[in-house]
C-alpha atoms as a PDB file:
ATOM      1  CA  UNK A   1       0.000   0.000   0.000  1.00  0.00           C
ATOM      2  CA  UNK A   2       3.232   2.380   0.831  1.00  0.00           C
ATOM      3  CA  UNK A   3       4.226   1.814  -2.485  1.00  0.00           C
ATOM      4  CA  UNK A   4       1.186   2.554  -4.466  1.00  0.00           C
ATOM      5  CA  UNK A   5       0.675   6.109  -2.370  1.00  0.00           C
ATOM      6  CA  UNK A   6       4.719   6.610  -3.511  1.00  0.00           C
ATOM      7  CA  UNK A   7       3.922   5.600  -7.268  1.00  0.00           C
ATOM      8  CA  UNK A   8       0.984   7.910  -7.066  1.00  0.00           C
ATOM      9  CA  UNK A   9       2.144  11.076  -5.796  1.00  0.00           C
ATOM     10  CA  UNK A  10       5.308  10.533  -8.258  1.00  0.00           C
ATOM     11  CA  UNK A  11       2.559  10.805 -10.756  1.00  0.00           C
ATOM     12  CA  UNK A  12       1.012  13.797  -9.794  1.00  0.00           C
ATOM     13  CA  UNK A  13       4.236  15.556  -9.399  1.00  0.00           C
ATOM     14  CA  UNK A  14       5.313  14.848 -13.073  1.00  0.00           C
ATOM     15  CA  UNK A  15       1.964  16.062 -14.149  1.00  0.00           C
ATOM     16  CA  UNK A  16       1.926  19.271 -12.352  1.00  0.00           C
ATOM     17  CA  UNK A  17       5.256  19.879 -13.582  1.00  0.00           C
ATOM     18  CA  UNK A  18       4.835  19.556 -17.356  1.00  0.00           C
ATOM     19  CA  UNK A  19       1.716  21.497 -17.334  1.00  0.00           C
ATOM     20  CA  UNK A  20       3.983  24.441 -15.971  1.00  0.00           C
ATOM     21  CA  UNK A  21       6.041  24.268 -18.616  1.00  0.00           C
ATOM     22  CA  UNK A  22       3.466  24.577 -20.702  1.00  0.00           C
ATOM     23  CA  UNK A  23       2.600  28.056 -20.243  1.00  0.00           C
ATOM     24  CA  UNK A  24       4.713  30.045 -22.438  1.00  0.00           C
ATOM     25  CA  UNK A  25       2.592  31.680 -24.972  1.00  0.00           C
ATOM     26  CA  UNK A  26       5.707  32.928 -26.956  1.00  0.00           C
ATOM     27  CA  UNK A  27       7.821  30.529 -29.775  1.00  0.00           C
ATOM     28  CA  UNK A  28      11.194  32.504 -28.125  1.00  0.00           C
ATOM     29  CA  UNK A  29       9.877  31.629 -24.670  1.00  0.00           C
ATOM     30  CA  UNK A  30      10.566  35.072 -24.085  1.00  0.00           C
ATOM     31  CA  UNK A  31       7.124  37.123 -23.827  1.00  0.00           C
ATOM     32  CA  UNK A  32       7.134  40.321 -21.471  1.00  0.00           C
ATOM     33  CA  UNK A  33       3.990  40.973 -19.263  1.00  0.00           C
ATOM     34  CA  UNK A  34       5.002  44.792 -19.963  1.00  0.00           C
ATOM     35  CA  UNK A  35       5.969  46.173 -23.221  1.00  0.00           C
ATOM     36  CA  UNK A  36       9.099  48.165 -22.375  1.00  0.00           C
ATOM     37  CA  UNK A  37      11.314  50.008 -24.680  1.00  0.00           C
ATOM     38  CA  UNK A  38      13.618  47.052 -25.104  1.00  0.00           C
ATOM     39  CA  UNK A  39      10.925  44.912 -25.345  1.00  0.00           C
ATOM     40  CA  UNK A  40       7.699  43.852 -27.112  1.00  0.00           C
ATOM     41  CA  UNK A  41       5.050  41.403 -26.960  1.00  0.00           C
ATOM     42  CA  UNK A  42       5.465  39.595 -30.543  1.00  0.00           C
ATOM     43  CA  UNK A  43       1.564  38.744 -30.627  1.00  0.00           C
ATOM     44  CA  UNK A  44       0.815  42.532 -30.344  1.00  0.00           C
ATOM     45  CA  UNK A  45      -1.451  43.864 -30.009  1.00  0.00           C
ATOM     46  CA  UNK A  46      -2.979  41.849 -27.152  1.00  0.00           C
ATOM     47  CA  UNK A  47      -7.109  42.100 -26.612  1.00  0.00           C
ATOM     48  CA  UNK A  48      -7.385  42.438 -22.273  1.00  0.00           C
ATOM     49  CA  UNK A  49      -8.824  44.732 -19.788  1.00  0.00           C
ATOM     50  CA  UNK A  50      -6.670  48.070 -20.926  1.00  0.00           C
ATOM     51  CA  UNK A  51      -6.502  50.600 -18.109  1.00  0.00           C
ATOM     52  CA  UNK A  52      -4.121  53.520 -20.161  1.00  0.00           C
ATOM     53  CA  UNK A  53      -6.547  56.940 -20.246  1.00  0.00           C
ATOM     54  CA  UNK A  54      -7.121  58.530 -23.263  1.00  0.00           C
ATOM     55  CA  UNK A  55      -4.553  60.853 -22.339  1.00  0.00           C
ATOM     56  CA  UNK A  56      -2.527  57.878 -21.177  1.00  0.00           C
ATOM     57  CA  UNK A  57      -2.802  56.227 -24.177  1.00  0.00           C
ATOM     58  CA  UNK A  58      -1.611  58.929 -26.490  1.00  0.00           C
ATOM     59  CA  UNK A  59       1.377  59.932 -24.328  1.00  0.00           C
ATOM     60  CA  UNK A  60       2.231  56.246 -24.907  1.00  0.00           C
ATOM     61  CA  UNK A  61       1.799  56.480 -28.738  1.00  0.00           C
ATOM     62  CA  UNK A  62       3.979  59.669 -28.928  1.00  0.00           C
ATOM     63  CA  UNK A  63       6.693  58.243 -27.046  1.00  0.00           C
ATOM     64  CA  UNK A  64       7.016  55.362 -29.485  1.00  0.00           C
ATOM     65  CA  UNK A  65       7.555  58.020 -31.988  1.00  0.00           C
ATOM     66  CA  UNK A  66       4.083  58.935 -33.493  1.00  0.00           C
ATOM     67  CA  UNK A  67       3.148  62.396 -34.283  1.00  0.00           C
ATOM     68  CA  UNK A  68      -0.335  64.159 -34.529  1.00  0.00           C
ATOM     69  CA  UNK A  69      -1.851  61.255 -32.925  1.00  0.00           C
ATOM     70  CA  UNK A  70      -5.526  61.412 -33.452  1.00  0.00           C
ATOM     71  CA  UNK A  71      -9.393  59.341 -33.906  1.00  0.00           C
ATOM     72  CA  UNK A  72      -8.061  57.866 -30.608  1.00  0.00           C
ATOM     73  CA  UNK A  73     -10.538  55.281 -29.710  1.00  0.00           C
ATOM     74  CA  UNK A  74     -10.895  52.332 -27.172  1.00  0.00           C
ATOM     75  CA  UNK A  75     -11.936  48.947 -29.497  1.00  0.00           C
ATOM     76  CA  UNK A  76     -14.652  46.405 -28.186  1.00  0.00           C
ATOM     77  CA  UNK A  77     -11.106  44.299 -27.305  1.00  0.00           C
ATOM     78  CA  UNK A  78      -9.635  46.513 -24.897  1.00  0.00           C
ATOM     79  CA  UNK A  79      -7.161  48.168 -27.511  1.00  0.00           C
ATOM     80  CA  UNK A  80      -6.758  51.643 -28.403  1.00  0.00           C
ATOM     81  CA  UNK A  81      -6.477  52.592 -31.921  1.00  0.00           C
ATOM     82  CA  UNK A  82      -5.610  55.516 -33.429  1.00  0.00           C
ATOM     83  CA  UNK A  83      -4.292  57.328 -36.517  1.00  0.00           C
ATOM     84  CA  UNK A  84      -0.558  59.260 -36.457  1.00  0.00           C
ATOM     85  CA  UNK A  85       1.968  60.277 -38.258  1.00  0.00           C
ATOM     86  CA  UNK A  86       5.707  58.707 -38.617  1.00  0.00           C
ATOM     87  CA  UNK A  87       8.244  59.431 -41.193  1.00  0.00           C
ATOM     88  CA  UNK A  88       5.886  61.749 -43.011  1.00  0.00           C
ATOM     89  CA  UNK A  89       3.318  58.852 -43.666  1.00  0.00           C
ATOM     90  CA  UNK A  90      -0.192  58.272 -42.298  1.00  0.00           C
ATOM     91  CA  UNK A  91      -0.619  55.159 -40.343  1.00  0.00           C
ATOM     92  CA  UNK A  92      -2.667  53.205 -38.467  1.00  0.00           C
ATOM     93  CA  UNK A  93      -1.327  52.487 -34.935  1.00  0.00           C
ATOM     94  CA  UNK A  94      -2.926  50.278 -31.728  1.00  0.00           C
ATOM     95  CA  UNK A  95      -2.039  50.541 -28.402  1.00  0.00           C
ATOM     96  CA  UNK A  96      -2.936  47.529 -25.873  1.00  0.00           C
ATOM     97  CA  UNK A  97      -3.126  47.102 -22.604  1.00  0.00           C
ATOM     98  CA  UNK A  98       0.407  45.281 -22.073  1.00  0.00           C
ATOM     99  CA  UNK A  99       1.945  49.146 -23.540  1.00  0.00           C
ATOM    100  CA  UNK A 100       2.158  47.483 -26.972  1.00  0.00           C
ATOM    101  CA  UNK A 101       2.504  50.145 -29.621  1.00  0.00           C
ATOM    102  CA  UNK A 102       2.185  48.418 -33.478  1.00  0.00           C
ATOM    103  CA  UNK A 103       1.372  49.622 -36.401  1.00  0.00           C
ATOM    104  CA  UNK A 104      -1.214  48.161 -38.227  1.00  0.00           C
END
């Protein structure tokens, strides 16, 4: 019976452990929870609960090198999109709630 309880919780433990390896949404392994200036989430932008103010979220789209930033809207996904300016061309741009800024 000692043996079986062993064997068992052996189990368990592998399974547990390869499900937490299994949570890396990112090929590189390497997604940030926070876009940074170094960094980016490759699957941006991300839909989620996005808590940047309109004024938040436009101070975030300058700094990533966007002019005349305007049409700022919040999307039904939780992403904030936007027209601006960079290198002299109109673009579409998105900010989500990770600090992702892409252009679309």
């Amino acid at each position: 019976m000692k043996n079986r309880t062993i064997i068992a919780a052996a189990l368990m433990s592998a399974v547990a452990t390869a499900s937490l390896a299994q949570t890396t949404p990112s090929p590189q392994g390497n997604t940030p929870a926070i876009a940074t200036p170094d960094s980016q989430n490759p699957t941006a932008p991300v839909a989620g609960a996005n808590s940047f103010t309109e004024a938040q979220a436009k101070k975030r789209i300058e700094e990533a090198g966007y002019t005349d930033v305007s049409g700022l809207k919040l999307d039904d996904k939780g992403v904030w999109q936007a027209i601006a300016m960079k290198d002299g061309k109109s673009v579409s741009v998105a900010l989500d709630y990770q600090g992702n800024v892409t252009a679309q």
